[in-house]
C-alpha atoms as a PDB file:
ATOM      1  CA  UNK A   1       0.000   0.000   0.000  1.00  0.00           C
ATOM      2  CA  UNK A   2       2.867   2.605   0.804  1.00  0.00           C
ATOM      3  CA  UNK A   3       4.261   1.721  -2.363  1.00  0.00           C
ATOM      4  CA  UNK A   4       1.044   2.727  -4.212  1.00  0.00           C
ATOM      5  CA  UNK A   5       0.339   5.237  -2.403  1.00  0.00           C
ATOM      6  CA  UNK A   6       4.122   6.995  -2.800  1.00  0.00           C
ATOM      7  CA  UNK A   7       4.153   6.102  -6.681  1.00  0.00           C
ATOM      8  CA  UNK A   8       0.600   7.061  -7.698  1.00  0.00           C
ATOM      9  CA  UNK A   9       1.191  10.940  -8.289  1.00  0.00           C
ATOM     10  CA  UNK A  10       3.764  10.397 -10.424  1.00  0.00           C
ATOM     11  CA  UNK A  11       2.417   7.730 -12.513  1.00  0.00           C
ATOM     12  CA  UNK A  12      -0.540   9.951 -13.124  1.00  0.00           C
ATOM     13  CA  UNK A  13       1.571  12.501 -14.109  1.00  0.00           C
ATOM     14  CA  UNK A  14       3.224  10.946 -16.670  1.00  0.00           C
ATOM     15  CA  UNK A  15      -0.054   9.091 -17.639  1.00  0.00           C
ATOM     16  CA  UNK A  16      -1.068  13.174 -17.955  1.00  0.00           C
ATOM     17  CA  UNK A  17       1.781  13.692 -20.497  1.00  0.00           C
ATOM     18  CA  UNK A  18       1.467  10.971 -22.641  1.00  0.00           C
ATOM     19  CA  UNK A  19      -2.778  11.591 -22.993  1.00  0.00           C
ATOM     20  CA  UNK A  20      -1.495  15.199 -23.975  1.00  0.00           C
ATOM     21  CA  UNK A  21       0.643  14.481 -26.479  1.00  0.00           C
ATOM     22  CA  UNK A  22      -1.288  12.038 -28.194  1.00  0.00           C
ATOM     23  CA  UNK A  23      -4.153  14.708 -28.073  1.00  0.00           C
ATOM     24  CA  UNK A  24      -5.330  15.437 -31.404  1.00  0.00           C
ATOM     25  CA  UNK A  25      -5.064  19.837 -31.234  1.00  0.00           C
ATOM     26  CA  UNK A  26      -7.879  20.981 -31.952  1.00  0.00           C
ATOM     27  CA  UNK A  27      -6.740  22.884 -34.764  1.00  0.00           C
ATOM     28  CA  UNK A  28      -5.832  19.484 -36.630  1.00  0.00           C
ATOM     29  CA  UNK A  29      -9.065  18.060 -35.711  1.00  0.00           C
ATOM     30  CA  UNK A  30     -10.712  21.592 -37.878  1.00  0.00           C
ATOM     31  CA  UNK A  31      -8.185  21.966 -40.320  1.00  0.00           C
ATOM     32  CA  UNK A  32      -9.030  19.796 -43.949  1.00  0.00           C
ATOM     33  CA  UNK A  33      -6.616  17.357 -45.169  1.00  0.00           C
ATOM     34  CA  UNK A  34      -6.234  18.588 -48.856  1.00  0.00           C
ATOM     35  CA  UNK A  35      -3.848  15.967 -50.357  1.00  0.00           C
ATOM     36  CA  UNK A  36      -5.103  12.258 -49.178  1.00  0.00           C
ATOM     37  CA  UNK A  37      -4.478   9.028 -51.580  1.00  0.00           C
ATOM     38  CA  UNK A  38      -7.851   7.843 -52.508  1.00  0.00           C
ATOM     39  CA  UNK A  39      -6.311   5.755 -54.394  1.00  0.00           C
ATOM     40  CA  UNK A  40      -4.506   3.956 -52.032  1.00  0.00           C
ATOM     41  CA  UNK A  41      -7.914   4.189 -49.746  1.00  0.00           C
ATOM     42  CA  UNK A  42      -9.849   2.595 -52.807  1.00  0.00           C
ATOM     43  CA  UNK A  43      -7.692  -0.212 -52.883  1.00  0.00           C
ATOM     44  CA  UNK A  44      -7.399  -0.871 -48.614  1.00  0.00           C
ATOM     45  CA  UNK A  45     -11.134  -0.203 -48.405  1.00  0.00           C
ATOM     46  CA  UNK A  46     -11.902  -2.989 -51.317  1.00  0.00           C
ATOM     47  CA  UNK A  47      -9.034  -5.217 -49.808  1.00  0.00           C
ATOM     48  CA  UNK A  48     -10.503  -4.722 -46.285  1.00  0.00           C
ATOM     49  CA  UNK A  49     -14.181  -5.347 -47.719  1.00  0.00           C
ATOM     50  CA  UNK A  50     -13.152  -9.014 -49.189  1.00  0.00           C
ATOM     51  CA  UNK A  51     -11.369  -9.566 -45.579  1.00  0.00           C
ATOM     52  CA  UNK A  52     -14.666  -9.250 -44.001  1.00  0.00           C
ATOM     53  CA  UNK A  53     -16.761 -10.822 -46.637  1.00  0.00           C
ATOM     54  CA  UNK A  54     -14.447 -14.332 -46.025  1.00  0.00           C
ATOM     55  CA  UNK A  55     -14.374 -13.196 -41.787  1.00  0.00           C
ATOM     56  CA  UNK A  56     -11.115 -12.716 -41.613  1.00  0.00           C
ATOM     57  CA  UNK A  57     -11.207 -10.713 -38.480  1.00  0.00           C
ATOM     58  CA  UNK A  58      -6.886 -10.526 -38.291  1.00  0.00           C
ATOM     59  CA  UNK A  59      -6.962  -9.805 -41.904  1.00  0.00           C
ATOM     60  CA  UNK A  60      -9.584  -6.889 -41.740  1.00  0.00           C
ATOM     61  CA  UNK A  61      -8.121  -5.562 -38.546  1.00  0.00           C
ATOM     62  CA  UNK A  62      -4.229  -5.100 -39.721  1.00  0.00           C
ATOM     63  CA  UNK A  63      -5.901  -3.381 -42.722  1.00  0.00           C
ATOM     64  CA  UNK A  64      -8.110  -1.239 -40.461  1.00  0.00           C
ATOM     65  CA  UNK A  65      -4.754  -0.427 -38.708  1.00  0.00           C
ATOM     66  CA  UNK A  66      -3.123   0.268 -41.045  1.00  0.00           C
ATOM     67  CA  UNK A  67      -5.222   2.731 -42.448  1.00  0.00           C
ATOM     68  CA  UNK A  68      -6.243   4.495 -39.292  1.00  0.00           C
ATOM     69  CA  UNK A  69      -2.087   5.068 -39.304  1.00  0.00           C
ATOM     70  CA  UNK A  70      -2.476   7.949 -42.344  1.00  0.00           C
ATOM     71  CA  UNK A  71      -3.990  11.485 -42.239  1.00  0.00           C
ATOM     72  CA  UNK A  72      -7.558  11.177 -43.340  1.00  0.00           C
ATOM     73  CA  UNK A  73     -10.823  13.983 -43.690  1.00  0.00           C
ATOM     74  CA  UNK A  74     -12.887  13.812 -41.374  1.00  0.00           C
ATOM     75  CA  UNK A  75     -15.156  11.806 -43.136  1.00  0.00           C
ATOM     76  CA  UNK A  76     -12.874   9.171 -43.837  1.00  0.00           C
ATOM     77  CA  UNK A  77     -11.822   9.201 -39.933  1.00  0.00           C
ATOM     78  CA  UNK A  78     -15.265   8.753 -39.015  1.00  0.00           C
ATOM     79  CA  UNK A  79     -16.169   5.388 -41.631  1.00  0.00           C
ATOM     80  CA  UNK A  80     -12.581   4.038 -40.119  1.00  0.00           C
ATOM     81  CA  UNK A  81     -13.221   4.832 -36.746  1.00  0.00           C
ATOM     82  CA  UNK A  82     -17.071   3.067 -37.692  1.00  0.00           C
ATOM     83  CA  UNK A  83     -15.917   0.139 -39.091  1.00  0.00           C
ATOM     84  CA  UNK A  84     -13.456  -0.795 -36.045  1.00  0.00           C
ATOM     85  CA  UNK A  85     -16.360  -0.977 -34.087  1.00  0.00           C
ATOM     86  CA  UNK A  86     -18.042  -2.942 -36.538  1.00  0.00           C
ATOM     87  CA  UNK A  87     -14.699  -5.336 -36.433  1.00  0.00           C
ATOM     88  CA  UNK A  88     -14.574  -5.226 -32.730  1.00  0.00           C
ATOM     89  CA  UNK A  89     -17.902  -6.495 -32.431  1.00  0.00           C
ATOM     90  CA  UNK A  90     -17.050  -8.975 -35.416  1.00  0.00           C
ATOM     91  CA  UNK A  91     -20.071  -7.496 -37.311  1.00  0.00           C
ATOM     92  CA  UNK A  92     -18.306  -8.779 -40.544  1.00  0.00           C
ATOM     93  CA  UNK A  93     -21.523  -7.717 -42.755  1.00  0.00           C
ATOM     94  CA  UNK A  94     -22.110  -4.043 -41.794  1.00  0.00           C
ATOM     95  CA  UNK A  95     -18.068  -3.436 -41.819  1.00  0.00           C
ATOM     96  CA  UNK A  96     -18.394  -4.958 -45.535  1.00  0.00           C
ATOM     97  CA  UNK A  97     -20.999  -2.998 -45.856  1.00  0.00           C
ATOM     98  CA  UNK A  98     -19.583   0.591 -45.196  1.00  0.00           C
ATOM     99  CA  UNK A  99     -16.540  -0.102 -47.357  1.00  0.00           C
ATOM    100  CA  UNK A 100     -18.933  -1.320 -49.723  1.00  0.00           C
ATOM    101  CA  UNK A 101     -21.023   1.776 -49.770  1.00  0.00           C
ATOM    102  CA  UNK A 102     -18.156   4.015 -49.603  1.00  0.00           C
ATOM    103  CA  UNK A 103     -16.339   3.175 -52.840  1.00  0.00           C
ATOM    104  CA  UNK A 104     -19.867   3.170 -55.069  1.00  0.00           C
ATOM    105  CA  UNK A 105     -19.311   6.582 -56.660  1.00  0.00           C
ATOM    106  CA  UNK A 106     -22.627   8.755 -56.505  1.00  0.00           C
ATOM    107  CA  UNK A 107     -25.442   8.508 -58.349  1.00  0.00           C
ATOM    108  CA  UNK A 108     -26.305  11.590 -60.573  1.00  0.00           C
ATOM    109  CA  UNK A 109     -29.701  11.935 -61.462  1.00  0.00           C
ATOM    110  CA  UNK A 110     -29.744  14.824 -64.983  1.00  0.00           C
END
């Protein structure tokens, strides 16, 4: 108990640091990513689609990963940040599903 109890501050206060610098700053968090690959999106979100399709959970998650590693819009944070959940809860169909969705390009009605 003295152990914890002399330790403790100073854990949390490097605990502290580490949450702050892996803080997004707000600024980042506004500020629109101009130059993103969506080709190299394209290709991860169809490999990551097939992954799921055949439940391969390891398979789907190093892609997921992999692409939560890169600088993303906000949009495209918020479908990878969706389908992790969808993987975490190994809800194979709707991850499928969003990467699915997300490469059909838009319909335009003349």
């Amino acid at each position: 108990m003295a152990v914890i109890m002399s330790e403790t501050p100073a854990f949390l206060e490097s605990l502290c640091t580490v949450v702050e610098k892996n803080k997004p700053k707000e600024d980042d968090e506004k500020a629109e990513v101009v130059d993103w690959d969506k080709a190299y999106l394209g290709q991860k979100l169809a490999e990551l689609q097939t992954a799921c399709t055949a439940y391969d959970k390891k398979t789907a998650k190093a892609i997921s990963v992999e692409l939560k590693q890169k600088t993303w819009p906000h949009e495209v944070k918020e479908l990878l940040n969706t389908i992790s959940e969808y993987l975490l809860h190994s809800d194979f169909e709707e991850a499928a599903k969003l990467a699915k969705d997300f490469l059909q390009p838009p319909v335009v009605l003349s």
